[in-house]
N, C-alpha and C. Protein backbone atom coordinates (compact mmCIF):
# COMPACT_ATOMS: atom_id res chain seq x y z
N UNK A 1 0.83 -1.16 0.00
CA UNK A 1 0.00 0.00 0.00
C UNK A 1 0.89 1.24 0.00
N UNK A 2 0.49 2.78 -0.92
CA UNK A 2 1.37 3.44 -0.87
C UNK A 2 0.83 4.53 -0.40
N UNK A 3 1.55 5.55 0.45
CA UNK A 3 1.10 6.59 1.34
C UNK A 3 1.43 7.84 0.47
N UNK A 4 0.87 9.13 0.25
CA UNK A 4 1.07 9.49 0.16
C UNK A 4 0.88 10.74 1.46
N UNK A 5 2.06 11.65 1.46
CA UNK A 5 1.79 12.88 2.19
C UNK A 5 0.55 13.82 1.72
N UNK A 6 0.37 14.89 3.00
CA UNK A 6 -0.45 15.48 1.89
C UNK A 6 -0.16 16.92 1.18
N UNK A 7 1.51 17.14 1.29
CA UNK A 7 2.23 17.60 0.78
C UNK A 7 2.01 17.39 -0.87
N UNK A 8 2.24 15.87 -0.98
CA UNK A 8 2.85 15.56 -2.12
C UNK A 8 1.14 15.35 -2.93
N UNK A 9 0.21 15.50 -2.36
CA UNK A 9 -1.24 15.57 -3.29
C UNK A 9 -1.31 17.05 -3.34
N UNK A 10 -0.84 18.07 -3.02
CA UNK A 10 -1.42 19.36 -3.30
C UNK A 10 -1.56 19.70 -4.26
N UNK A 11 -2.71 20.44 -4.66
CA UNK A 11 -3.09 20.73 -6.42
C UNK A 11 -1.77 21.32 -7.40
N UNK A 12 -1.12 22.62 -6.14
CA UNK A 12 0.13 22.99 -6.93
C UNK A 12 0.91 22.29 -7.21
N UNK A 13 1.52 21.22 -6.49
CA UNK A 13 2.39 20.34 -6.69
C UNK A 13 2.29 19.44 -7.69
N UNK A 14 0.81 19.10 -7.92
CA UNK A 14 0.46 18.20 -8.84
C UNK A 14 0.24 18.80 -10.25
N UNK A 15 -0.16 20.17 -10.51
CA UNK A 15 -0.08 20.53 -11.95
C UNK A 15 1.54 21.11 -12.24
N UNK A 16 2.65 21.55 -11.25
CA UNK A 16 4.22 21.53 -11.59
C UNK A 16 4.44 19.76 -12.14
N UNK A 17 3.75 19.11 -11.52
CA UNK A 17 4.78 18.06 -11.85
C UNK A 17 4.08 17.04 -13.26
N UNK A 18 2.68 17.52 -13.28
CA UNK A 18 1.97 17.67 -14.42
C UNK A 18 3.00 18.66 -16.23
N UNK A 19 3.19 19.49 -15.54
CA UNK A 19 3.57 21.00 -16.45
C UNK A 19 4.93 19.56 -17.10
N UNK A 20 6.17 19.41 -15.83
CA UNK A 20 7.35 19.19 -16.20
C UNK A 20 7.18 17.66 -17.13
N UNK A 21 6.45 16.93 -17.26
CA UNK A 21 6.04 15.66 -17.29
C UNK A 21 5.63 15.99 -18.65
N UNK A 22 5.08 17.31 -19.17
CA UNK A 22 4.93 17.61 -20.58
C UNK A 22 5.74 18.30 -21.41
N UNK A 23 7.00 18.56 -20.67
CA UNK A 23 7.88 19.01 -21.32
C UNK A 23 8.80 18.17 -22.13
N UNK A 24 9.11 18.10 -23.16
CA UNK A 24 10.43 17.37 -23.64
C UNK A 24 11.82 17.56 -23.42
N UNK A 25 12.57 16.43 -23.27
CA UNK A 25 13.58 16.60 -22.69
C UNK A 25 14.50 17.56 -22.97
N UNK A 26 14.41 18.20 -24.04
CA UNK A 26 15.42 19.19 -24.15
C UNK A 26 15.21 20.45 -23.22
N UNK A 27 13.40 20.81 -23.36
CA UNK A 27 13.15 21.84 -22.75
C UNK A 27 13.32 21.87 -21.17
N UNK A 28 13.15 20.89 -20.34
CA UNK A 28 13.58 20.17 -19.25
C UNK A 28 15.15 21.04 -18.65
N UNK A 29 16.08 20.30 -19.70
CA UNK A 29 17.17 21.05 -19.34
C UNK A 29 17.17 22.05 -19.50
N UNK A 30 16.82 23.17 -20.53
CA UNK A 30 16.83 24.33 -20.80
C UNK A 30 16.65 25.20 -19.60
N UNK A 31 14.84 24.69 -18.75
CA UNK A 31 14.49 25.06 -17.65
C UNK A 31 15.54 24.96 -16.20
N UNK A 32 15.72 23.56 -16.16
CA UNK A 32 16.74 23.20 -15.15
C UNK A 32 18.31 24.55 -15.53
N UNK A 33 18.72 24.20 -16.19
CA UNK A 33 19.58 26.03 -16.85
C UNK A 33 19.27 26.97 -15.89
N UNK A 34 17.95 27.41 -16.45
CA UNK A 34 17.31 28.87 -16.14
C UNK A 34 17.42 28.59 -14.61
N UNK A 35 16.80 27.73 -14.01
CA UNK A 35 16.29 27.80 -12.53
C UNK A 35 18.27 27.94 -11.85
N UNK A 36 18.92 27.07 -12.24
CA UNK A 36 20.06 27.22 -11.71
C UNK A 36 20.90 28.23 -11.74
N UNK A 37 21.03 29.10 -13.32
CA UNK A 37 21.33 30.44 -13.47
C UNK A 37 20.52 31.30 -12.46
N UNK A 38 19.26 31.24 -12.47
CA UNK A 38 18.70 32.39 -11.41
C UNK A 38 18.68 32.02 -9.87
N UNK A 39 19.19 30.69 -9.47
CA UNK A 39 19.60 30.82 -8.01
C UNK A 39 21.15 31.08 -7.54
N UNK A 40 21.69 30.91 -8.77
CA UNK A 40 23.23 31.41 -8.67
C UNK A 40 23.27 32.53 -8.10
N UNK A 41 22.55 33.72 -9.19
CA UNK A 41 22.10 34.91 -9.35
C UNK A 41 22.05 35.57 -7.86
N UNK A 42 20.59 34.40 -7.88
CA UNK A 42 20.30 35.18 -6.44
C UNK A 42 21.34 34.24 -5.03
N UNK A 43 21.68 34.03 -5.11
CA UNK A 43 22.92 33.43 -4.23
C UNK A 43 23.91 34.44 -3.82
N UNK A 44 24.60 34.95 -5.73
CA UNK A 44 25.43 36.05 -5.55
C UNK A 44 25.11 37.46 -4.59
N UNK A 45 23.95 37.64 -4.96
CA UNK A 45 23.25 39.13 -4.63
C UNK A 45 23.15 38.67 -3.16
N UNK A 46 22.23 37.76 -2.86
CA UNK A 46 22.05 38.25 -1.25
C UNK A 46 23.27 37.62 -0.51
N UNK A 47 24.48 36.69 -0.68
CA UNK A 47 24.96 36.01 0.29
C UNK A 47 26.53 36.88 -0.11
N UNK A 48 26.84 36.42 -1.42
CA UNK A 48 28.34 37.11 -1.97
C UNK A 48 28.78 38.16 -2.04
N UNK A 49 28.03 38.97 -2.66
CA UNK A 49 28.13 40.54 -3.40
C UNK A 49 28.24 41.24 -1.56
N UNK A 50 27.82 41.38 -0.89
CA UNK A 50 27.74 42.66 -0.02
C UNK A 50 28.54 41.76 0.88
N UNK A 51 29.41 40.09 0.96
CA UNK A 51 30.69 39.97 1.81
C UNK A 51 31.73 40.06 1.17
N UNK A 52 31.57 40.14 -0.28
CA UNK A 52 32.66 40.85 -1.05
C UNK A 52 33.02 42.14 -0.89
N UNK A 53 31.82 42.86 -0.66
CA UNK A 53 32.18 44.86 -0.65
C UNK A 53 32.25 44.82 0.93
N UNK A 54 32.20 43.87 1.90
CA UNK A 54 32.70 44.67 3.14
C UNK A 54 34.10 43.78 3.12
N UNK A 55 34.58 43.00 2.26
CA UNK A 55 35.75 42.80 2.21
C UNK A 55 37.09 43.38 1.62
N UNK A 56 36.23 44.06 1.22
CA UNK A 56 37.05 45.16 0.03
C UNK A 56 37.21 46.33 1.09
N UNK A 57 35.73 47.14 1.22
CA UNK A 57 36.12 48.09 1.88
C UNK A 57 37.00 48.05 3.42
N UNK A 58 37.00 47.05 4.36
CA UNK A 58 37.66 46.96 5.58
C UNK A 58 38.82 47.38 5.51
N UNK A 59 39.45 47.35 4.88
CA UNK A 59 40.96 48.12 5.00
C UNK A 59 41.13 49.56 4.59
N UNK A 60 40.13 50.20 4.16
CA UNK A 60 39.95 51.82 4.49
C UNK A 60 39.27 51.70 5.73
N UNK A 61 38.53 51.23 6.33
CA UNK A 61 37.67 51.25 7.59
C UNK A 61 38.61 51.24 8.32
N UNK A 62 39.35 50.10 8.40
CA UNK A 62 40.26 50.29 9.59
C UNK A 62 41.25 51.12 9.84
N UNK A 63 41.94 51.69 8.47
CA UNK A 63 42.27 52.87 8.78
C UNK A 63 41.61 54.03 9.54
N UNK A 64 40.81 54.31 8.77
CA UNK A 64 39.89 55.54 9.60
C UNK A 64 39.75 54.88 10.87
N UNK A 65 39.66 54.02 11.63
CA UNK A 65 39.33 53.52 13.10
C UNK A 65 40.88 53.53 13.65
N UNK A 66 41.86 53.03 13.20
CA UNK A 66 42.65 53.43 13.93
C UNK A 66 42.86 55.14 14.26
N UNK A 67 43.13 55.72 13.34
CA UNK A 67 43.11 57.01 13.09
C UNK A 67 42.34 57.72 14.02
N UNK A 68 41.47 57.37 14.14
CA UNK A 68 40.03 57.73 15.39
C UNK A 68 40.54 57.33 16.46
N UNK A 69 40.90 56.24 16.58
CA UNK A 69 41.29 55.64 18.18
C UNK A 69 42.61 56.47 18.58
N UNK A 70 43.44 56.58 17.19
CA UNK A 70 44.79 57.34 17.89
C UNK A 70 44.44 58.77 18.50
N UNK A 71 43.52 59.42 18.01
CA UNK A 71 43.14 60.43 18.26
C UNK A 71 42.66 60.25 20.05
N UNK A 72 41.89 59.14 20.10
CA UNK A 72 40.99 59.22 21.45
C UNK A 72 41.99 59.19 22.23
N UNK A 73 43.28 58.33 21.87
CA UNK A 73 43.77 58.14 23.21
C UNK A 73 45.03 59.48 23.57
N UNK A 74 45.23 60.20 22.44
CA UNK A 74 45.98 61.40 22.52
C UNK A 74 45.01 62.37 23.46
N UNK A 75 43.42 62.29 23.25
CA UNK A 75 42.64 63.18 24.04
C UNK A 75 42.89 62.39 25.88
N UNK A 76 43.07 60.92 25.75
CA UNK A 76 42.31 60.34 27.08
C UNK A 76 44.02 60.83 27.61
N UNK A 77 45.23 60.98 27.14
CA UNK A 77 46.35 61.33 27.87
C UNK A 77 45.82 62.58 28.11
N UNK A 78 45.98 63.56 27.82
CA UNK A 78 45.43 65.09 27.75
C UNK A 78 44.57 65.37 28.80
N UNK A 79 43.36 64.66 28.91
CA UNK A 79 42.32 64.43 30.18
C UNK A 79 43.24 63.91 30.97
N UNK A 80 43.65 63.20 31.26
CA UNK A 80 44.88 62.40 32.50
C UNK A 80 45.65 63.01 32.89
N UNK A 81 46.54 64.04 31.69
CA UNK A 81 47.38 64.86 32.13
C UNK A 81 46.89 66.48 32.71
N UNK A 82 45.96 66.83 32.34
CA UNK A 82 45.19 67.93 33.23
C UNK A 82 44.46 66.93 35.02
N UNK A 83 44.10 66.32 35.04
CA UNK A 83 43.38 65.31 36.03
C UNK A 83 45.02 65.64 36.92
N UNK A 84 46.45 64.92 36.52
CA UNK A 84 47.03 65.49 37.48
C UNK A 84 48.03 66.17 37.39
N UNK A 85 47.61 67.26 37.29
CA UNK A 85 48.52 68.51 37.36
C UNK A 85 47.81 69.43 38.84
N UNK A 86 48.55 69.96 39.61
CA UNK A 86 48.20 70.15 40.69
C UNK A 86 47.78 71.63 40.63
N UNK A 87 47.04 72.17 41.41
CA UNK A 87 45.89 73.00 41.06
C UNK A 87 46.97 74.04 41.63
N UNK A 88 46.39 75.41 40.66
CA UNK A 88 47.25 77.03 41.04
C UNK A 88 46.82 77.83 41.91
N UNK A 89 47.27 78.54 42.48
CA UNK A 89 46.58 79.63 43.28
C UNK A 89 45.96 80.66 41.96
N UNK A 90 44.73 81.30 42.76
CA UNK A 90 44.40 82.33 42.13
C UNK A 90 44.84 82.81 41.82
N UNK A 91 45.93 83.38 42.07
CA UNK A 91 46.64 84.70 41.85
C UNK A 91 47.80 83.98 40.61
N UNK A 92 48.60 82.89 40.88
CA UNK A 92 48.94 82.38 39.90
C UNK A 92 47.97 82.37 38.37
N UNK A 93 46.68 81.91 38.54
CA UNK A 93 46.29 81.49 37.45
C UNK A 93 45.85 82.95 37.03
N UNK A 94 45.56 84.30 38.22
CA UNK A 94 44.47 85.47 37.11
C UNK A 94 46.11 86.10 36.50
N UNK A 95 47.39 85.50 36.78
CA UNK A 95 48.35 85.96 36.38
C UNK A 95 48.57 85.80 34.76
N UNK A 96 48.67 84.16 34.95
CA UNK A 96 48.59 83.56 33.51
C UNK A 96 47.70 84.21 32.44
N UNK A 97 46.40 84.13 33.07
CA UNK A 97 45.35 84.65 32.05
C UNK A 97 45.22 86.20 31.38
N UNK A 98 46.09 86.92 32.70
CA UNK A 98 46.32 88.40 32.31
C UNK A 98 47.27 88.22 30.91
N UNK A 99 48.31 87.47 31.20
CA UNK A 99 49.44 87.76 30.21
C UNK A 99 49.49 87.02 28.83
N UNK A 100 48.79 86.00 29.08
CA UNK A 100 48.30 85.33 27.56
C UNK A 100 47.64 85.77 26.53
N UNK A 101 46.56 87.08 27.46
CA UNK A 101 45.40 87.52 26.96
C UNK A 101 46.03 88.86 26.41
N UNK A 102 47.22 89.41 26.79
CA UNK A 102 47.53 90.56 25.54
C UNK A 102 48.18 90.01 24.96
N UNK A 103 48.97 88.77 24.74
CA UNK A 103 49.68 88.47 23.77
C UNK A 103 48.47 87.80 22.54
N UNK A 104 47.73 87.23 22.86
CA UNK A 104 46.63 86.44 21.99
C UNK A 104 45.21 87.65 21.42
N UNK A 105 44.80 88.16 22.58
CA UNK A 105 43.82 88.67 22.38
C UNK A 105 43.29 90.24 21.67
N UNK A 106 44.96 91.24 22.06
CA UNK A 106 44.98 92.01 21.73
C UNK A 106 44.97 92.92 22.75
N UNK A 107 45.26 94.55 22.53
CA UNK A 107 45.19 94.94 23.82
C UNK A 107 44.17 95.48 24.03
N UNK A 108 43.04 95.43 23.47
CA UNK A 108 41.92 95.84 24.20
C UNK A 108 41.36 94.71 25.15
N UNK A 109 41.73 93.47 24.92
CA UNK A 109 41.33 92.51 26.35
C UNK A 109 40.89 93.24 27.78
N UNK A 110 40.04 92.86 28.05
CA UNK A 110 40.27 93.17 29.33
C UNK A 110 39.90 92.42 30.65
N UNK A 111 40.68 91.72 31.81
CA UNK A 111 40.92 90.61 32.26
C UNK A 111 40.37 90.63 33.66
N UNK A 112 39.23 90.33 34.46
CA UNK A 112 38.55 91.04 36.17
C UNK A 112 38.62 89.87 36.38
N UNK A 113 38.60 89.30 37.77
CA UNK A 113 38.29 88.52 38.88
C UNK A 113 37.25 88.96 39.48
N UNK A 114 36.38 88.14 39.54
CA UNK A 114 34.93 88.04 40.09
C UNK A 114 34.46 87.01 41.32
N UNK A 115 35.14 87.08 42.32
CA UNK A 115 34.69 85.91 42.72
C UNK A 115 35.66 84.98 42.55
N UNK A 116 35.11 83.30 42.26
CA UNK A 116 35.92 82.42 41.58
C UNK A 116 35.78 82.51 40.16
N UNK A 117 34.94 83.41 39.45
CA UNK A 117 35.15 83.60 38.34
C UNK A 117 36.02 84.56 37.58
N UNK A 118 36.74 85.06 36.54
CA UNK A 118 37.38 85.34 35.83
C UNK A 118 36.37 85.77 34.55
N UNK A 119 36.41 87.37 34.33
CA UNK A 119 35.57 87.89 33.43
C UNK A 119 36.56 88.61 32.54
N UNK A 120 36.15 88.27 31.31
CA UNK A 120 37.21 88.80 30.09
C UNK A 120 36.46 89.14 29.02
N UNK A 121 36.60 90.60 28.82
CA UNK A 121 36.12 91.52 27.81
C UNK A 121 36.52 91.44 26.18
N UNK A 122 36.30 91.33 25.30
CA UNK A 122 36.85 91.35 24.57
C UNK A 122 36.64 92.03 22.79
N UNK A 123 37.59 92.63 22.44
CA UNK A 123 37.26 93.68 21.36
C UNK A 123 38.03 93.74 20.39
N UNK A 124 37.16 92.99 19.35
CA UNK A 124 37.82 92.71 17.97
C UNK A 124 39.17 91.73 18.40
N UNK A 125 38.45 90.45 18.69
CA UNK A 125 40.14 89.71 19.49
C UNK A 125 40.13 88.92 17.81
N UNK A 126 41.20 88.46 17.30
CA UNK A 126 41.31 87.45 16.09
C UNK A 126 40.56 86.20 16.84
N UNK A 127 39.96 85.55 15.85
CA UNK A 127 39.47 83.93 16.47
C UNK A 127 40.52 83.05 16.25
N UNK A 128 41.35 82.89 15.89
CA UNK A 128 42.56 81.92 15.88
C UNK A 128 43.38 82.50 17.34
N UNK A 129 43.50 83.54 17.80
CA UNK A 129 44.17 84.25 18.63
C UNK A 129 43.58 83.74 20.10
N UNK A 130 41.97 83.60 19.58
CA UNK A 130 40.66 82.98 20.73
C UNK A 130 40.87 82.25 21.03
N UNK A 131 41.10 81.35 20.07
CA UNK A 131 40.92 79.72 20.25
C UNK A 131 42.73 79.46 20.91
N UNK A 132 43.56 79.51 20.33
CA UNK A 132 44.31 79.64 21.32
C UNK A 132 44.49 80.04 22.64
N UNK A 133 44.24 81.05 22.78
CA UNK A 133 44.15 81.99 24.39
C UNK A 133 43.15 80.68 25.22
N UNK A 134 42.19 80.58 24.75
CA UNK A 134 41.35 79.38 25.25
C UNK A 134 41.59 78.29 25.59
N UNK A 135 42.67 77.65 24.69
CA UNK A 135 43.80 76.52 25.39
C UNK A 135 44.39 76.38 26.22
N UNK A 136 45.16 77.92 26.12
CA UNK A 136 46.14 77.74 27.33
C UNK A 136 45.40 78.52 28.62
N UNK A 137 44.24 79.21 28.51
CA UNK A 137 43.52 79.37 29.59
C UNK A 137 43.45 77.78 30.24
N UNK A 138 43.04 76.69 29.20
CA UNK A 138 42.55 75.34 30.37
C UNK A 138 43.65 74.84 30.51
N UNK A 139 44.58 74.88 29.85
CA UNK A 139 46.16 74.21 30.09
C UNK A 139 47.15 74.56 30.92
N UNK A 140 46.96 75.73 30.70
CA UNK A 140 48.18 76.56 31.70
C UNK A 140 47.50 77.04 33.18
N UNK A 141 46.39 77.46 33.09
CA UNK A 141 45.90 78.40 33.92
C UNK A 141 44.70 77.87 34.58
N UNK A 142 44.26 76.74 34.24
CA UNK A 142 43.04 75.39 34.93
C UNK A 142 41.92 76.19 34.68
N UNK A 143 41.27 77.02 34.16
CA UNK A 143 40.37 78.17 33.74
C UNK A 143 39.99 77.27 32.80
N UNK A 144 38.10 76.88 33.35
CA UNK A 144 37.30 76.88 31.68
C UNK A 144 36.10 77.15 31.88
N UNK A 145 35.83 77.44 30.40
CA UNK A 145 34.81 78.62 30.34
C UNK A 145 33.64 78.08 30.81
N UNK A 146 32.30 78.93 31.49
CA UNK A 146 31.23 78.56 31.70
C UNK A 146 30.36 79.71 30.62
N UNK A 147 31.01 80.75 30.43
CA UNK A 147 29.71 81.48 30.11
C UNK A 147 30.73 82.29 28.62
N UNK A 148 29.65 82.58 27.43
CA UNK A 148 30.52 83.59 26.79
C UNK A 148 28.87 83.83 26.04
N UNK A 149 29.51 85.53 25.68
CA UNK A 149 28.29 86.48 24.79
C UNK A 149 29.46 86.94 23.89
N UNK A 150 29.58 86.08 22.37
CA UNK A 150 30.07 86.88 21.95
C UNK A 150 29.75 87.19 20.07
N UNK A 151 30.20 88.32 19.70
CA UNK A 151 29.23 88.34 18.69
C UNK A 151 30.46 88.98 17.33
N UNK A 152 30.20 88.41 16.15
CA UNK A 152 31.52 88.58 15.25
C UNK A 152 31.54 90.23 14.92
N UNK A 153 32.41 90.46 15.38
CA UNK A 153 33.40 91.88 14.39
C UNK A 153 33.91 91.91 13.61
N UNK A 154 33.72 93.53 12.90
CA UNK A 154 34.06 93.67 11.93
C UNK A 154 35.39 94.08 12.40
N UNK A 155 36.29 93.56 11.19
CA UNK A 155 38.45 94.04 11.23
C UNK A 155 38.09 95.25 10.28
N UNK A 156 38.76 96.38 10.80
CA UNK A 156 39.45 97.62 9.67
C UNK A 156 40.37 97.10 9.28
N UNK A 157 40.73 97.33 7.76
CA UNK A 157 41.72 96.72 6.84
C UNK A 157 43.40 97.55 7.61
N UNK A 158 43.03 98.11 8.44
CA UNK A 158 44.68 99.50 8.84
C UNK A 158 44.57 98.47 10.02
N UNK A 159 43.67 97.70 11.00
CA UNK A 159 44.05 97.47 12.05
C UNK A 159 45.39 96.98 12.76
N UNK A 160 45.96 97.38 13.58
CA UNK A 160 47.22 96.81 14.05
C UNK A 160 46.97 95.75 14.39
N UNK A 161 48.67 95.02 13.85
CA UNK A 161 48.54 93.49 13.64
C UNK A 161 49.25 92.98 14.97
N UNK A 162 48.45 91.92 15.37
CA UNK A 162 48.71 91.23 17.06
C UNK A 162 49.22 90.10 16.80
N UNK A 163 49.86 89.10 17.13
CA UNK A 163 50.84 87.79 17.17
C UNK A 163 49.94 86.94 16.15
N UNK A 164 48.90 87.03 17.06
CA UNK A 164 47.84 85.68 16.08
C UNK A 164 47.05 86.51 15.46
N UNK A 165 47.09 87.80 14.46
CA UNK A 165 45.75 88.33 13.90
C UNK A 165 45.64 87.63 12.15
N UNK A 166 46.29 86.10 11.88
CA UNK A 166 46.03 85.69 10.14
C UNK A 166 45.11 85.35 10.44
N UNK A 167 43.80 85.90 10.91
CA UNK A 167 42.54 85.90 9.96
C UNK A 167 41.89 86.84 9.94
N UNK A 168 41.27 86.76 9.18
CA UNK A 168 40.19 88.36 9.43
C UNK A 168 38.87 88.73 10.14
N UNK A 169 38.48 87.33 10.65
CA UNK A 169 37.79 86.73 11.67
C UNK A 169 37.95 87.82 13.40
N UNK A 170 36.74 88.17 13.61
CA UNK A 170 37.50 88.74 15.17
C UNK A 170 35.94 89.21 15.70
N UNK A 171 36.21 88.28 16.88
CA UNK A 171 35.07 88.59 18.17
C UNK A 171 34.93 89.54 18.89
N UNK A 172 34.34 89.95 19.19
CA UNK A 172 33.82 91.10 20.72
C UNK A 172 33.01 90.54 21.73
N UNK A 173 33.11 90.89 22.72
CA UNK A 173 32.24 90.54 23.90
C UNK A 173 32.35 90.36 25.13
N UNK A 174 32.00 89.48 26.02
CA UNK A 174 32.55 88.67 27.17
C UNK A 174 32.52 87.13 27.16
N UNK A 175 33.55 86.94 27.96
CA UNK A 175 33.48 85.63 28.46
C UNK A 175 34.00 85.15 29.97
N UNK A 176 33.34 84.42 30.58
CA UNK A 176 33.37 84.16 32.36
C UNK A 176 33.82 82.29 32.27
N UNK A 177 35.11 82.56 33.16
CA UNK A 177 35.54 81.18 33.47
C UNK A 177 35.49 80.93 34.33
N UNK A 178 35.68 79.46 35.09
CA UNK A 178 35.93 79.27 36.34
C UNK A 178 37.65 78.46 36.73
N UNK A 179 37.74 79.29 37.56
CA UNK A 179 38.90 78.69 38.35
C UNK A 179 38.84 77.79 38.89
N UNK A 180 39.26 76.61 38.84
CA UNK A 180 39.60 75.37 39.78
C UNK A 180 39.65 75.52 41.02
């Protein structure tokens, strides 16, 4: 006696195997061809093709990741090396900040102690001159900023030229730090 599943009675199953059963043998293979060309196909596309292109691309990736990481850990020394550097007196640090700030900022700077804060005026300073002065405010002088209002100026083309004035870039305003 022979069993069948009832897989193997389903109507679809039975007019495919109907269809192939009327094909002649050549066309048979022809089909068998096609079906194998188009699972190749799709073989390539979803399984090959995109572990080929992340095989390709990984060695620019990992560049850029090292590159990134070298960076982090140049920042995580930097954090470590401010963490221990031992803290200034006031008077040390509104020292620093006085004297950085006419060499960077220009001499209209102008440099108050407030408290534990540190208030600095500033008029037509270069922004490269800023951004420096700003460094060594947190580097040298343990000073960082909490507060700034500041708003871009215009440079006169005659203006006198200050250590850092190559750009033509230049702020006005205030800005309030805190001392450690």
């Amino acid at each position: 006696m022979k069993t069948t599943s009832p897989q193997a009675s389903s109507p679809a199953l039975i007019a495919v195997q109907a269809f192939w059963a009327a094909r002649p043998p050549r066309e048979r293979r022809l089909l068998a061809l096609a079906a194998v060309v188009i699972g190749s196909a799709l073989l390539w596309q979803i399984a090959m093709a995109p572990a080929l292109q992340t095989w390709r691309e990984a060695p620019a990736k990992q560049t850029t990741l090292d590159v990134q990481t070298g960076q982090m850990l140049q920042w995580q020394a930097q954090a470590k090396g401010l963490q221990t550097t031992a803290p200034l007196s006031r008077t040390a640090a509104l020292q620093r900040l006085e004297s950085s700030a006419a060499q960077w900022l220009g001499p209209d700077a102008r440099v108050s102690l407030q408290g534990e804060q540190v208030r600095i005026t500033l008029k037509a300073a270069p922004a490269d001159g800023l951004s420096r002065w700003l460094e060594q405010a947190r580097n040298q002088a343990q000073a960082l900023p909490t507060q700034a209002q500041l708003q871009r100026a215009t440079v006169a083309a005659t203006a006198p030229a200050t250590p850092a004035s190559g750009s033509a870039v230049a702020w006005s305003g205030t800005l309030v730090l805190s001392l450690r």
